[in-house]
PDB file of N, CA and C in Angstrom:
ATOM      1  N   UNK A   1     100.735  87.047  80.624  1.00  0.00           N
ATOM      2  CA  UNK A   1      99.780  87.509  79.642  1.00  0.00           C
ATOM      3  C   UNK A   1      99.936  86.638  78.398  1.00  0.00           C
ATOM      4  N   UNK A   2      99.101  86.006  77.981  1.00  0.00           N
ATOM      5  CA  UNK A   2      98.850  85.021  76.889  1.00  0.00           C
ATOM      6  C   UNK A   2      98.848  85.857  75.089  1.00  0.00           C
ATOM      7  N   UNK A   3      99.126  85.291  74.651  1.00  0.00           N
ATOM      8  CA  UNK A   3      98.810  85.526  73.113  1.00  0.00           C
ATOM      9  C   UNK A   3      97.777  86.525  72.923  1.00  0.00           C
ATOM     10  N   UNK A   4      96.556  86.096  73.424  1.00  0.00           N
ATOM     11  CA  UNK A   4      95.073  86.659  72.570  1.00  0.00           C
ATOM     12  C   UNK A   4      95.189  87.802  73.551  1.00  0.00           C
ATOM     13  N   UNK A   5      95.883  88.169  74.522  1.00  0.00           N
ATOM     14  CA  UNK A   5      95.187  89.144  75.243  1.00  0.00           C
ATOM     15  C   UNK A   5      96.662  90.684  74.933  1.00  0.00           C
ATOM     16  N   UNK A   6      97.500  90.031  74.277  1.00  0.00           N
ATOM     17  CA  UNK A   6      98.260  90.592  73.810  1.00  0.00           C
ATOM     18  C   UNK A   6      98.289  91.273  72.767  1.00  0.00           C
ATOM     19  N   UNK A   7      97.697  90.383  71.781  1.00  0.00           N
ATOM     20  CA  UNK A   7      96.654  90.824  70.479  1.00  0.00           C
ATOM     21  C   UNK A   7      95.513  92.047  70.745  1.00  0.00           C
ATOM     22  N   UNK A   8      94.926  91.092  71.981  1.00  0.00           N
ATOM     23  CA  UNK A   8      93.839  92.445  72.080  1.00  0.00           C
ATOM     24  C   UNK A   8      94.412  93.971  72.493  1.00  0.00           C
ATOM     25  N   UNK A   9      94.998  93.816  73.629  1.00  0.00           N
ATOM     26  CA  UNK A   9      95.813  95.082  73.928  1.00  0.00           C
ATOM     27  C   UNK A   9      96.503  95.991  72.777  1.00  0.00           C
ATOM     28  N   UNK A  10      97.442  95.398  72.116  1.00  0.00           N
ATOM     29  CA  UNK A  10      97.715  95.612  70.341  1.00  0.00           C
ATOM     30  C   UNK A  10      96.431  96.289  69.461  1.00  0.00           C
ATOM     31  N   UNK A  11      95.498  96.118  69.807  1.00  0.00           N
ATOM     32  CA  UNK A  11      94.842  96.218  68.719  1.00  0.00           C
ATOM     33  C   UNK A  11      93.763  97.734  69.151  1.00  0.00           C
ATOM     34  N   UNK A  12      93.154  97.525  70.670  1.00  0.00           N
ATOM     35  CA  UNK A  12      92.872  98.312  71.612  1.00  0.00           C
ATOM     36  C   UNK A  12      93.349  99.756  71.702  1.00  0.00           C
ATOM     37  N   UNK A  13      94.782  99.562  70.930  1.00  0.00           N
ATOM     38  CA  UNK A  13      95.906 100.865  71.319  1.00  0.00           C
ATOM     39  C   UNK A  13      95.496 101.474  69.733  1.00  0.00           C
ATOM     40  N   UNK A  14      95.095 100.568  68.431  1.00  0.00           N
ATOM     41  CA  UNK A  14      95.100 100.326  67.322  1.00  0.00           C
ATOM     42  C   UNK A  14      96.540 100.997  66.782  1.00  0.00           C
ATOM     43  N   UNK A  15      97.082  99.872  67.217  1.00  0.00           N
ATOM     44  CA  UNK A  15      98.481  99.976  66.612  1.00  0.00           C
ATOM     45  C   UNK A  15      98.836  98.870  65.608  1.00  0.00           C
ATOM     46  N   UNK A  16      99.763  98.925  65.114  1.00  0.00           N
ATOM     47  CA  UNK A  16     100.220  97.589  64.308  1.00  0.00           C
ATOM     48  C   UNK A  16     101.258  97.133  65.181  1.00  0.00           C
ATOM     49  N   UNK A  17     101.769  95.839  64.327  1.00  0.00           N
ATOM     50  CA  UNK A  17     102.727  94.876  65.342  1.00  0.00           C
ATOM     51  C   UNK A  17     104.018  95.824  65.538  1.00  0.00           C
ATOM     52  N   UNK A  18     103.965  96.196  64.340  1.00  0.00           N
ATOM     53  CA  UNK A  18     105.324  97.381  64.144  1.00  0.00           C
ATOM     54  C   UNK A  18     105.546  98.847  64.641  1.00  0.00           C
ATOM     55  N   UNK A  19     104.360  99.720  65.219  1.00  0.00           N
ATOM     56  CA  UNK A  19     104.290 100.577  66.419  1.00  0.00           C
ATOM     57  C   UNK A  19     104.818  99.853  67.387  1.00  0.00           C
ATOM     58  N   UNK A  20     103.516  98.696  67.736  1.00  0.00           N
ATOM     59  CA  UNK A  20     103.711  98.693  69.245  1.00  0.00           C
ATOM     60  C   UNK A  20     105.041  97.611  69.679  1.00  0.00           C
ATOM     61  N   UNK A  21     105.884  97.210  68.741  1.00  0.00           N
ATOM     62  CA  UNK A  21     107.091  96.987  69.146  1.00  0.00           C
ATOM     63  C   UNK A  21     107.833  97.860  69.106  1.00  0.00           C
ATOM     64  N   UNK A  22     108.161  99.100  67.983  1.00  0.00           N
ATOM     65  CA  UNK A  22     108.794 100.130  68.187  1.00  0.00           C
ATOM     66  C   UNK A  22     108.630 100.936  69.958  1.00  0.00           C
ATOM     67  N   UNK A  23     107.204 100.957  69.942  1.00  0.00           N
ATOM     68  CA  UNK A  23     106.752 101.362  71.866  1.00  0.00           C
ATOM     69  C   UNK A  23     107.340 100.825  72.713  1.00  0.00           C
ATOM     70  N   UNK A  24     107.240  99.276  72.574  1.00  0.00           N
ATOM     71  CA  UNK A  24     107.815  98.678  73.381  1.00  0.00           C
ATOM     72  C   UNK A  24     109.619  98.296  73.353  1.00  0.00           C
ATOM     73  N   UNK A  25     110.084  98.981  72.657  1.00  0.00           N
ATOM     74  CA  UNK A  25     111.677  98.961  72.478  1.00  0.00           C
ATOM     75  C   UNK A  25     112.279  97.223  72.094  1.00  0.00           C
ATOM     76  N   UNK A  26     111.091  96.703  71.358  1.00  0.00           N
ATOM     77  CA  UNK A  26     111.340  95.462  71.092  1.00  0.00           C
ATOM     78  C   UNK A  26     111.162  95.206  69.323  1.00  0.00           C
ATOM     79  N   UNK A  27     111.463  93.786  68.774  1.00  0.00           N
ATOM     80  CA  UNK A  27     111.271  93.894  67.516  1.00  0.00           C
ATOM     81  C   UNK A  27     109.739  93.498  67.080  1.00  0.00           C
ATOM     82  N   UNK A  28     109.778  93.450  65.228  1.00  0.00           N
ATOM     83  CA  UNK A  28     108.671  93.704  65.293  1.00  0.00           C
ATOM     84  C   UNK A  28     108.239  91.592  65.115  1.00  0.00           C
ATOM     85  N   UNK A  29     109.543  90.729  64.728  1.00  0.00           N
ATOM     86  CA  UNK A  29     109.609  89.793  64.978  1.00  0.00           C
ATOM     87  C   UNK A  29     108.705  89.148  66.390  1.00  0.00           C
ATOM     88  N   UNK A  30     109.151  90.287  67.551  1.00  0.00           N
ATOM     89  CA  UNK A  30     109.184  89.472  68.993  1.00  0.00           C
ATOM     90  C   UNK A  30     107.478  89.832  69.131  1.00  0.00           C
ATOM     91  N   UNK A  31     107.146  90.295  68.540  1.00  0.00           N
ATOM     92  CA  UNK A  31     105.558  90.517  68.945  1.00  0.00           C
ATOM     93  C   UNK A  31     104.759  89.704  68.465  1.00  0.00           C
ATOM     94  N   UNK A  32     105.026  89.343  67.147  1.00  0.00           N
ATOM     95  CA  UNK A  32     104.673  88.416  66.042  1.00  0.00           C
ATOM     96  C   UNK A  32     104.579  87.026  66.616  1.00  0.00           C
ATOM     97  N   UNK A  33     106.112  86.541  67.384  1.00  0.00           N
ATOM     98  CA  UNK A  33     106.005  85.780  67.967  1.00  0.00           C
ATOM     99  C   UNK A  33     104.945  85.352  68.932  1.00  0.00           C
ATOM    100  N   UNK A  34     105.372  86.495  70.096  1.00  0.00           N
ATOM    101  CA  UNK A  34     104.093  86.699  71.337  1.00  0.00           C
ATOM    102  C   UNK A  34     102.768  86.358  70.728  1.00  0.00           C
ATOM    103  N   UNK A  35     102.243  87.208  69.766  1.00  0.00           N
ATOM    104  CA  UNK A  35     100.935  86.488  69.230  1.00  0.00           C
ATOM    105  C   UNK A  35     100.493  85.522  68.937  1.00  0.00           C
ATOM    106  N   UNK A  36     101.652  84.892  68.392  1.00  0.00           N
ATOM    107  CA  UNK A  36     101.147  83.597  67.297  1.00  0.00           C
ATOM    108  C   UNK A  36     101.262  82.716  68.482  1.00  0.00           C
ATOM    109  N   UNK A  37     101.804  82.704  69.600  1.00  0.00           N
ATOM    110  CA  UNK A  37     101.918  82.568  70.960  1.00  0.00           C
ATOM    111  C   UNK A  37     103.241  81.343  70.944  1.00  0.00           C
ATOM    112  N   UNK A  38     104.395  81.413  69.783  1.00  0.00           N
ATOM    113  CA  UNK A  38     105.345  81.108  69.893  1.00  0.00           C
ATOM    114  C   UNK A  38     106.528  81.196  71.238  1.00  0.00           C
ATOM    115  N   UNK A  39     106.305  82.107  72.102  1.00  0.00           N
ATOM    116  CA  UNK A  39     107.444  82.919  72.257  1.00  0.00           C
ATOM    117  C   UNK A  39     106.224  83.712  73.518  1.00  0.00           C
ATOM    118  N   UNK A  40     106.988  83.828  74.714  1.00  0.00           N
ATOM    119  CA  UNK A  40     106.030  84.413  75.471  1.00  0.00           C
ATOM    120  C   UNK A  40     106.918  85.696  76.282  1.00  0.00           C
ATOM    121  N   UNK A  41     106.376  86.988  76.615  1.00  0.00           N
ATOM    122  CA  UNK A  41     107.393  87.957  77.197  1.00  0.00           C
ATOM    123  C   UNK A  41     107.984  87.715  78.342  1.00  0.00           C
ATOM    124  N   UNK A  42     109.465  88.129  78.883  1.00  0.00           N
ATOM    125  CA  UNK A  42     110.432  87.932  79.925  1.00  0.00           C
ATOM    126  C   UNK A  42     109.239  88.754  81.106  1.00  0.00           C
ATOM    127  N   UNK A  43     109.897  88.542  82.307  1.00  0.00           N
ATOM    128  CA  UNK A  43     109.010  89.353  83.391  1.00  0.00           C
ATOM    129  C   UNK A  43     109.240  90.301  83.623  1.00  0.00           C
ATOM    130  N   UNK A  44     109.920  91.067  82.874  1.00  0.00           N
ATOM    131  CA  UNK A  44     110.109  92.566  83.103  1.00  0.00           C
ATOM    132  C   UNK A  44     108.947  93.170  81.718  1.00  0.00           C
ATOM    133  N   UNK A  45     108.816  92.606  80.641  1.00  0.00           N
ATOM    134  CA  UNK A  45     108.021  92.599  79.623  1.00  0.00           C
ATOM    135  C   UNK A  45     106.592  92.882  79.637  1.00  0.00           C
ATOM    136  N   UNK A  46     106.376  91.445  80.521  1.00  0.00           N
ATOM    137  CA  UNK A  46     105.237  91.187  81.058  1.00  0.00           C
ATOM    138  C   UNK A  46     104.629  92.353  81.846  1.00  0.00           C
ATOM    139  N   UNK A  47     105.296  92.352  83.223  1.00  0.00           N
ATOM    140  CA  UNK A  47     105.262  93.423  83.998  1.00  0.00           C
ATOM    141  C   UNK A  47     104.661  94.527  83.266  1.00  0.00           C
ATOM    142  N   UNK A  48     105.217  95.115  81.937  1.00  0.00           N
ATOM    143  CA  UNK A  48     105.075  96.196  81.548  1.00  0.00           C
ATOM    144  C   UNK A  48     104.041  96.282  80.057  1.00  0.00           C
ATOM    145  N   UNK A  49     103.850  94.971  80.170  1.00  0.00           N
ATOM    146  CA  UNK A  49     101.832  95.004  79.209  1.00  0.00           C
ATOM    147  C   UNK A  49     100.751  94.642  80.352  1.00  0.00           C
ATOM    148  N   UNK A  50     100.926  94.372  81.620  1.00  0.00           N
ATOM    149  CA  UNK A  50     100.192  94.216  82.107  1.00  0.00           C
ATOM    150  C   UNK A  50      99.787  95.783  82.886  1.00  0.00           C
ATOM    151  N   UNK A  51     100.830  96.589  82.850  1.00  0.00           N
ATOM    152  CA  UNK A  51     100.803  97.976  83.233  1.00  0.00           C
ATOM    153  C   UNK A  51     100.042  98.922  82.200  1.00  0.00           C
ATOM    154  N   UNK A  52     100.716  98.637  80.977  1.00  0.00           N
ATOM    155  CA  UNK A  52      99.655  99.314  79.849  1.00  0.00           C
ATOM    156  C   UNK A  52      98.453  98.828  79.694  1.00  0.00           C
ATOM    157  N   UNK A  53      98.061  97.203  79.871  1.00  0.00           N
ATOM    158  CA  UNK A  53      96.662  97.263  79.937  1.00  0.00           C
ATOM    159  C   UNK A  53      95.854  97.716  81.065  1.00  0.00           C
ATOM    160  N   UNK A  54      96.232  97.755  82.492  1.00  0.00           N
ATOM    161  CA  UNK A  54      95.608  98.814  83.244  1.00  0.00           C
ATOM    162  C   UNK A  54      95.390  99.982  82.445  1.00  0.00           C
ATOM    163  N   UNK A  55      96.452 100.753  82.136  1.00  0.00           N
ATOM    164  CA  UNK A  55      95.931 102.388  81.677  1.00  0.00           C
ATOM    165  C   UNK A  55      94.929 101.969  80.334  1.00  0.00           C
ATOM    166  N   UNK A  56      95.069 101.029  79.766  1.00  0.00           N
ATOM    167  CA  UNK A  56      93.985 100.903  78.452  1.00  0.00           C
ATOM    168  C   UNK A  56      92.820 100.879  79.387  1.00  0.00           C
ATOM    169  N   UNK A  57      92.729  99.850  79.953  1.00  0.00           N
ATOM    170  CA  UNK A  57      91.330  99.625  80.740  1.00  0.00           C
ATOM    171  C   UNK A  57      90.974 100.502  81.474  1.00  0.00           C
ATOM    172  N   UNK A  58      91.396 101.685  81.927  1.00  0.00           N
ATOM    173  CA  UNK A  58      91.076 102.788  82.777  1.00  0.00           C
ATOM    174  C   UNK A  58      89.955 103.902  82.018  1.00  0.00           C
ATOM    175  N   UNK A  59      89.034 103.525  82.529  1.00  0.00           N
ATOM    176  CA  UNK A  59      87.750 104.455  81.486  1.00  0.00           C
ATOM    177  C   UNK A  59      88.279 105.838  81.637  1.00  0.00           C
ATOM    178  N   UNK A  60      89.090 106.657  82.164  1.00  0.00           N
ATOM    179  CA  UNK A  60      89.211 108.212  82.492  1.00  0.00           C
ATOM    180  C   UNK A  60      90.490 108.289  80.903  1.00  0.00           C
ATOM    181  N   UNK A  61      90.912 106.895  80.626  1.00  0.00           N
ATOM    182  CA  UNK A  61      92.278 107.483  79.573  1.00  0.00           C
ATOM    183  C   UNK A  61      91.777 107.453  78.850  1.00  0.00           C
ATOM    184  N   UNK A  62      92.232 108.432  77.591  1.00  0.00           N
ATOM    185  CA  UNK A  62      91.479 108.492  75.880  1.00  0.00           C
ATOM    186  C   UNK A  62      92.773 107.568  75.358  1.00  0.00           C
ATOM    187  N   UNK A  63      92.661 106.865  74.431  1.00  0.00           N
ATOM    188  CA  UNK A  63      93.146 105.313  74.047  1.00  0.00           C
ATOM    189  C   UNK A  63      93.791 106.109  72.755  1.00  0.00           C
ATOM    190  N   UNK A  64      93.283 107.218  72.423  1.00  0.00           N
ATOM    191  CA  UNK A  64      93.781 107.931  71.250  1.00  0.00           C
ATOM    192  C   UNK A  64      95.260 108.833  72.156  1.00  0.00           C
ATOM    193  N   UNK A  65      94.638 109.573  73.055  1.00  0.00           N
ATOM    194  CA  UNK A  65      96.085 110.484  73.496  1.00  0.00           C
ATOM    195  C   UNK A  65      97.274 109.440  73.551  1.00  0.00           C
ATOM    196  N   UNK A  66      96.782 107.922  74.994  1.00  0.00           N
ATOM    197  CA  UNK A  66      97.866 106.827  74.892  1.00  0.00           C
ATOM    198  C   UNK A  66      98.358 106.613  73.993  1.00  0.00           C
ATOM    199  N   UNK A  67      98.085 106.436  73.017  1.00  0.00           N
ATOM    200  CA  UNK A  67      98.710 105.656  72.052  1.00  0.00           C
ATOM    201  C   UNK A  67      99.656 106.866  71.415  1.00  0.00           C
ATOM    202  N   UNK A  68      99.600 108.216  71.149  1.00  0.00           N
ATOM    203  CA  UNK A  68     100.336 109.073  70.576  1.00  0.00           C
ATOM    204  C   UNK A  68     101.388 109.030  71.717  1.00  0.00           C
ATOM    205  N   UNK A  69     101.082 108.901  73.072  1.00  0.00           N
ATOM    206  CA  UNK A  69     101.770 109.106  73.928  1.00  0.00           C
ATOM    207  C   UNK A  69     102.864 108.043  73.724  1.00  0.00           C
ATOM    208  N   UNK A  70     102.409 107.020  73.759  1.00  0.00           N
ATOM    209  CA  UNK A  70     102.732 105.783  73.491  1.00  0.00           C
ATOM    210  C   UNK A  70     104.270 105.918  72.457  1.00  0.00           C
ATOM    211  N   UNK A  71     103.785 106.404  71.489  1.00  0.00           N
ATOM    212  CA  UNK A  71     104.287 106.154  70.061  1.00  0.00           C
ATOM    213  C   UNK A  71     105.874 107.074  70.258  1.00  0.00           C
ATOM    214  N   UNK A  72     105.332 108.180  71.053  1.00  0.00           N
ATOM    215  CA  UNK A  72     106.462 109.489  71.624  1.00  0.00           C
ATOM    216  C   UNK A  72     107.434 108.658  72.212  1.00  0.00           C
ATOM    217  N   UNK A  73     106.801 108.333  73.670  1.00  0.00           N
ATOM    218  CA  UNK A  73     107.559 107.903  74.971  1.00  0.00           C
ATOM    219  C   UNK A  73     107.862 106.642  75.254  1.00  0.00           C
ATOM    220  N   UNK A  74     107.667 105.851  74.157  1.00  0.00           N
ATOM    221  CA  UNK A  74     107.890 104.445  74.693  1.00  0.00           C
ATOM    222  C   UNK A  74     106.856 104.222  75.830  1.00  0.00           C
ATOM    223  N   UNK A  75     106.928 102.423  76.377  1.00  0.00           N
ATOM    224  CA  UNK A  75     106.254 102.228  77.654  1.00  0.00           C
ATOM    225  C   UNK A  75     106.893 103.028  78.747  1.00  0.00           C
ATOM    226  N   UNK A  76     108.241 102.626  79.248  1.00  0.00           N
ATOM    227  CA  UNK A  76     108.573 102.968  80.283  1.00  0.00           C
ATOM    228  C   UNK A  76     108.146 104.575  80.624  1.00  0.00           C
ATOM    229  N   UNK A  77     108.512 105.773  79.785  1.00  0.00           N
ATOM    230  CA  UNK A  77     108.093 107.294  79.422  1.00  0.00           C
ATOM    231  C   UNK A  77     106.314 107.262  80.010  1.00  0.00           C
ATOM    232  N   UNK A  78     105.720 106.609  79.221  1.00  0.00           N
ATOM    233  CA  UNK A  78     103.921 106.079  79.397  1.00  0.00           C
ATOM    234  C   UNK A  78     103.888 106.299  80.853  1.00  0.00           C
ATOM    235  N   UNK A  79     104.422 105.184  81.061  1.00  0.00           N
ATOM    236  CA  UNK A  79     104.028 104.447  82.224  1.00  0.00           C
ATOM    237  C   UNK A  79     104.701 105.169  84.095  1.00  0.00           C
ATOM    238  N   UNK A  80     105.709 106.083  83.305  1.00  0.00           N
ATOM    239  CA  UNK A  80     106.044 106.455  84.548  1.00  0.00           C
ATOM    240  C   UNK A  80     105.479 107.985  84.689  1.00  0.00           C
ATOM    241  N   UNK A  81     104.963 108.680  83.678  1.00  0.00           N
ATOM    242  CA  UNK A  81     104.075 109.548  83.194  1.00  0.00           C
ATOM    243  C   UNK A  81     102.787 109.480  83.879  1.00  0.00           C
ATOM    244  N   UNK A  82     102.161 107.812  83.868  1.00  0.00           N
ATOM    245  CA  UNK A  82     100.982 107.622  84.314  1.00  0.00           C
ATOM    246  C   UNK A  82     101.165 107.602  85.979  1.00  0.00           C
ATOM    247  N   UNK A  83     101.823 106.765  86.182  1.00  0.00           N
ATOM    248  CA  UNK A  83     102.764 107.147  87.525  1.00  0.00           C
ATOM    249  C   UNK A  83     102.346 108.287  88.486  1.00  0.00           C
ATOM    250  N   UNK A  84     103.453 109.316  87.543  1.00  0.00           N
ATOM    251  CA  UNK A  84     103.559 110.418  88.006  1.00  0.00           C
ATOM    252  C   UNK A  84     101.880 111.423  88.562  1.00  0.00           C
ATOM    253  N   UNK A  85     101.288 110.679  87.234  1.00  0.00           N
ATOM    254  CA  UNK A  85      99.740 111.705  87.406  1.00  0.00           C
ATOM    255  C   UNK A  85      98.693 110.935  88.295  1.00  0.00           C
ATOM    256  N   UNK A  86      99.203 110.194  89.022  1.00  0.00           N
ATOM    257  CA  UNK A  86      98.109 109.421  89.910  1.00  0.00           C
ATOM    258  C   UNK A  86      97.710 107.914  89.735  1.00  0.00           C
ATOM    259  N   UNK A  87      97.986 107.732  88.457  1.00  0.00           N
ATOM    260  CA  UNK A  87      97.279 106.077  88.139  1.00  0.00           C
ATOM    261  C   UNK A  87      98.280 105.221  89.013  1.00  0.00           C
ATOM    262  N   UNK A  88      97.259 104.361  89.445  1.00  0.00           N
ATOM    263  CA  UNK A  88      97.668 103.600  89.880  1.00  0.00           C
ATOM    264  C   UNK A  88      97.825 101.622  89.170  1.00  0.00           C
ATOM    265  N   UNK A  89      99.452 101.667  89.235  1.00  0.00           N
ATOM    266  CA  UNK A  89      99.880 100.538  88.205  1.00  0.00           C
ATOM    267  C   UNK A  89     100.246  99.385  89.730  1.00  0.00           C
ATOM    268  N   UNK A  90      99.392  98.712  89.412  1.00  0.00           N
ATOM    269  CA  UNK A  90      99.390  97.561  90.500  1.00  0.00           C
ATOM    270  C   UNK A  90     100.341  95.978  89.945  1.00  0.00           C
ATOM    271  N   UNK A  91     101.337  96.553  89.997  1.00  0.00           N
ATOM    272  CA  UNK A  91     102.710  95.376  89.668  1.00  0.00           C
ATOM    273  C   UNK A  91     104.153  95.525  90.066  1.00  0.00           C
ATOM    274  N   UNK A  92     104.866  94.371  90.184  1.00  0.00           N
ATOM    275  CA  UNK A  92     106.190  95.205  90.959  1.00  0.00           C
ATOM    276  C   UNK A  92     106.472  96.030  90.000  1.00  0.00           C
ATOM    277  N   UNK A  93     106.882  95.675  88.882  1.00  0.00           N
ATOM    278  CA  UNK A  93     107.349  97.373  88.210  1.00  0.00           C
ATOM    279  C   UNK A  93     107.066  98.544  88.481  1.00  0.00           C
ATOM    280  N   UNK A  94     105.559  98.621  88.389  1.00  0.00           N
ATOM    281  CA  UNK A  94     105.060  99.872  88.424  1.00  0.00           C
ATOM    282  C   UNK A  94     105.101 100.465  90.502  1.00  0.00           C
ATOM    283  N   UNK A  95     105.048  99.501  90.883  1.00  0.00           N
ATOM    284  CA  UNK A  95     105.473 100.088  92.404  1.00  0.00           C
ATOM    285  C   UNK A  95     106.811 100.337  92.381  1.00  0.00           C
ATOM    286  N   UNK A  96     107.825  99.635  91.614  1.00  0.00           N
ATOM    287  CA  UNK A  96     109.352 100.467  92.094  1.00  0.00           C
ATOM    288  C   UNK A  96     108.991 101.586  91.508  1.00  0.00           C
ATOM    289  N   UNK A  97     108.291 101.948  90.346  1.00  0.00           N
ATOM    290  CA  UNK A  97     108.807 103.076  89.832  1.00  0.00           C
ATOM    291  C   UNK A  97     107.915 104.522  90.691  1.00  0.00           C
ATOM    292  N   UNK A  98     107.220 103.985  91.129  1.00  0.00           N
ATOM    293  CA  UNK A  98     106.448 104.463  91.956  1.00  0.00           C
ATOM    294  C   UNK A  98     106.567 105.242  93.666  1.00  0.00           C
ATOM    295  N   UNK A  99     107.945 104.573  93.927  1.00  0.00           N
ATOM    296  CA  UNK A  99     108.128 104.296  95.141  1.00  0.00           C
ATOM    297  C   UNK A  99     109.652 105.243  94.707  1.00  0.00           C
ATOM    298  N   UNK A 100     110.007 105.797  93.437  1.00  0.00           N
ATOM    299  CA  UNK A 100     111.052 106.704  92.348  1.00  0.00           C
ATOM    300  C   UNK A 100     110.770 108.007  92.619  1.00  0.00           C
ATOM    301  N   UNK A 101     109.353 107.978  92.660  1.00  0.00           N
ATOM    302  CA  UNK A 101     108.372 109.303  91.946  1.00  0.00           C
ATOM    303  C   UNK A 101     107.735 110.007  93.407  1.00  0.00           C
ATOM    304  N   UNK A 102     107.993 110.615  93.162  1.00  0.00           N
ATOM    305  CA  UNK A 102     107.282 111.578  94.388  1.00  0.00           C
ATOM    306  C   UNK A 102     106.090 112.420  93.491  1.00  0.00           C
ATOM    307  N   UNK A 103     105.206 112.891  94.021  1.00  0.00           N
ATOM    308  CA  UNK A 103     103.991 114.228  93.610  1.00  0.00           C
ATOM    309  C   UNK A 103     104.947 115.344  93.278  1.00  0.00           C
ATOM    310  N   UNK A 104     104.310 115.867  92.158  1.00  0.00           N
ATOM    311  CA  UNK A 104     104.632 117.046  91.897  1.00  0.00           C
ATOM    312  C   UNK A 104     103.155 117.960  91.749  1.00  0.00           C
ATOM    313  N   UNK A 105     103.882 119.202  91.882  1.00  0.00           N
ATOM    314  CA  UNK A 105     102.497 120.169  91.413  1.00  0.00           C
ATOM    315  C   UNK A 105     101.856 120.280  90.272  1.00  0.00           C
ATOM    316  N   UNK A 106     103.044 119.612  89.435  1.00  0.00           N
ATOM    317  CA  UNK A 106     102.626 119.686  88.148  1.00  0.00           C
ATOM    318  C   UNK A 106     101.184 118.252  87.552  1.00  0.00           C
ATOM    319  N   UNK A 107     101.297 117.133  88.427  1.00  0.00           N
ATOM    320  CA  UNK A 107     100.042 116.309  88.919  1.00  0.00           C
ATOM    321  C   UNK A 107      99.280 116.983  87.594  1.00  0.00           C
ATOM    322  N   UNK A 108      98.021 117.539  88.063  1.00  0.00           N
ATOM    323  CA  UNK A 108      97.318 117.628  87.466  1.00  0.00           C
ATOM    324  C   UNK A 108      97.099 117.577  85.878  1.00  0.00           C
ATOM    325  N   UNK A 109      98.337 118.492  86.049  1.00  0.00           N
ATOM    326  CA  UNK A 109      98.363 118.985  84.532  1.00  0.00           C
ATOM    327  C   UNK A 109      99.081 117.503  83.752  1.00  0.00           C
ATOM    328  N   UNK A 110      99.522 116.690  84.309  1.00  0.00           N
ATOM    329  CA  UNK A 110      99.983 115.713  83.714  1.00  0.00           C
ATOM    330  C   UNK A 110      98.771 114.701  83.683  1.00  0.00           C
ATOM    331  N   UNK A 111      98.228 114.496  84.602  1.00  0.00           N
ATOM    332  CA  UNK A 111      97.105 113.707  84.247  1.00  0.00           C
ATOM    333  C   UNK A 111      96.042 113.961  83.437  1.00  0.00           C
ATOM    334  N   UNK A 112      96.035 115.555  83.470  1.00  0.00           N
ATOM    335  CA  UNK A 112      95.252 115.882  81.898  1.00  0.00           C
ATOM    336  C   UNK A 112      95.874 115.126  80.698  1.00  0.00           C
ATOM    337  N   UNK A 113      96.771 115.085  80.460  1.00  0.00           N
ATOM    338  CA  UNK A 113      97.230 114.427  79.273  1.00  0.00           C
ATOM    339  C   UNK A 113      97.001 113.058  78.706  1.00  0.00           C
ATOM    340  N   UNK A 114      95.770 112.397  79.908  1.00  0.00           N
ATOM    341  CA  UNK A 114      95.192 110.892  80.070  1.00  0.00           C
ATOM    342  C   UNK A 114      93.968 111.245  79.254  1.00  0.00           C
ATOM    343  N   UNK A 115      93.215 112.465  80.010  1.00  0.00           N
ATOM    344  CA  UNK A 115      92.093 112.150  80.490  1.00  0.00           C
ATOM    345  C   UNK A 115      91.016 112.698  78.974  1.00  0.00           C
ATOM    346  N   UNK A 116      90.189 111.700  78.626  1.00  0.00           N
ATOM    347  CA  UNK A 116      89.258 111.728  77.938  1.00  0.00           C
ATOM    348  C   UNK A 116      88.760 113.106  77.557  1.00  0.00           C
ATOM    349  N   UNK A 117      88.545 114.303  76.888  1.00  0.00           N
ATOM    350  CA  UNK A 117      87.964 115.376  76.328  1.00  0.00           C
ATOM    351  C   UNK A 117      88.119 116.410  77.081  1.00  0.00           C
ATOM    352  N   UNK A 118      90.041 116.019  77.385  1.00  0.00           N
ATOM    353  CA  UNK A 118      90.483 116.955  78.428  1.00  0.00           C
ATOM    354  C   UNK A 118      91.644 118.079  77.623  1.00  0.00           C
ATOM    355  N   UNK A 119      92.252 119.112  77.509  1.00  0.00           N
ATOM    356  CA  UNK A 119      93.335 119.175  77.135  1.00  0.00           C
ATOM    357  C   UNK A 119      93.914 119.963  78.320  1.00  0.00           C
ATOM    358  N   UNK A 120      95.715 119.507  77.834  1.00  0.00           N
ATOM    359  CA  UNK A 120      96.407 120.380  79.080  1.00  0.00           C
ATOM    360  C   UNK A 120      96.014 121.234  79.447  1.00  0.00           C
ATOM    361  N   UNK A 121      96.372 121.689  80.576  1.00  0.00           N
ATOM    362  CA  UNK A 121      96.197 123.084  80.828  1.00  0.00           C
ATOM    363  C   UNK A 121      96.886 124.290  80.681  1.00  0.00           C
TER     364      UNK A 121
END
């Protein structure tokens, strides 16, 4: 994932550099970098903006809940959350973690917590 699309994702979430490195358990230096396209993310990194931009790009998620979600749970929390409620994260990361996670009953009610002008149940 390149600079500008890193930016966009960043911006998409409308976070600052300094959320979405706090999210991402990184500094607010290393994002700065990534942008200015100094400095590009490790593949476990990668792996895991290319996972959040799936759930950005997923028309069923509200970009407002993500991002609170976001801000709570870190990516990994996000992402294995999204996991858990059905989305499907098409990368090795998101298949190990996937392949972690079994269905629960609780499903639904977790994927409410995605879904656009939904609230839990």
């Amino acid at each position: 994932m390149g600079a500008k699309e890193i930016k966009e994702l960043r911006e998409k979430l409308g976070a600052t550099q300094s959320e979405f490195a706090k999210a991402l358990g990184i500094s607010f230096s290393t994002v700065s970098r990534w942008e200015s396209g100094i400095s590009q993310p490790d593949d476990t990194q990668e792996e895991q903006l290319i996972a959040l931009k799936q759930l950005v790009d997923n028309k069923d998620v509200d970009e407002k809940k993500l991002r609170k979600m976001l801000g709570l749970m870190g990516i990994g929390g996000v992402i294995a959350t999204a996991i858990i409620a059905g989305f499907v994260i098409t990368n090795p990361w998101g298949a190990a973690i996937t392949s972690l996670i079994k269905k629960s009953s609780n499903t639904g009610k977790i994927l409410d917590l995605f879904k656009k002008n939904k609230k839990p149940r």
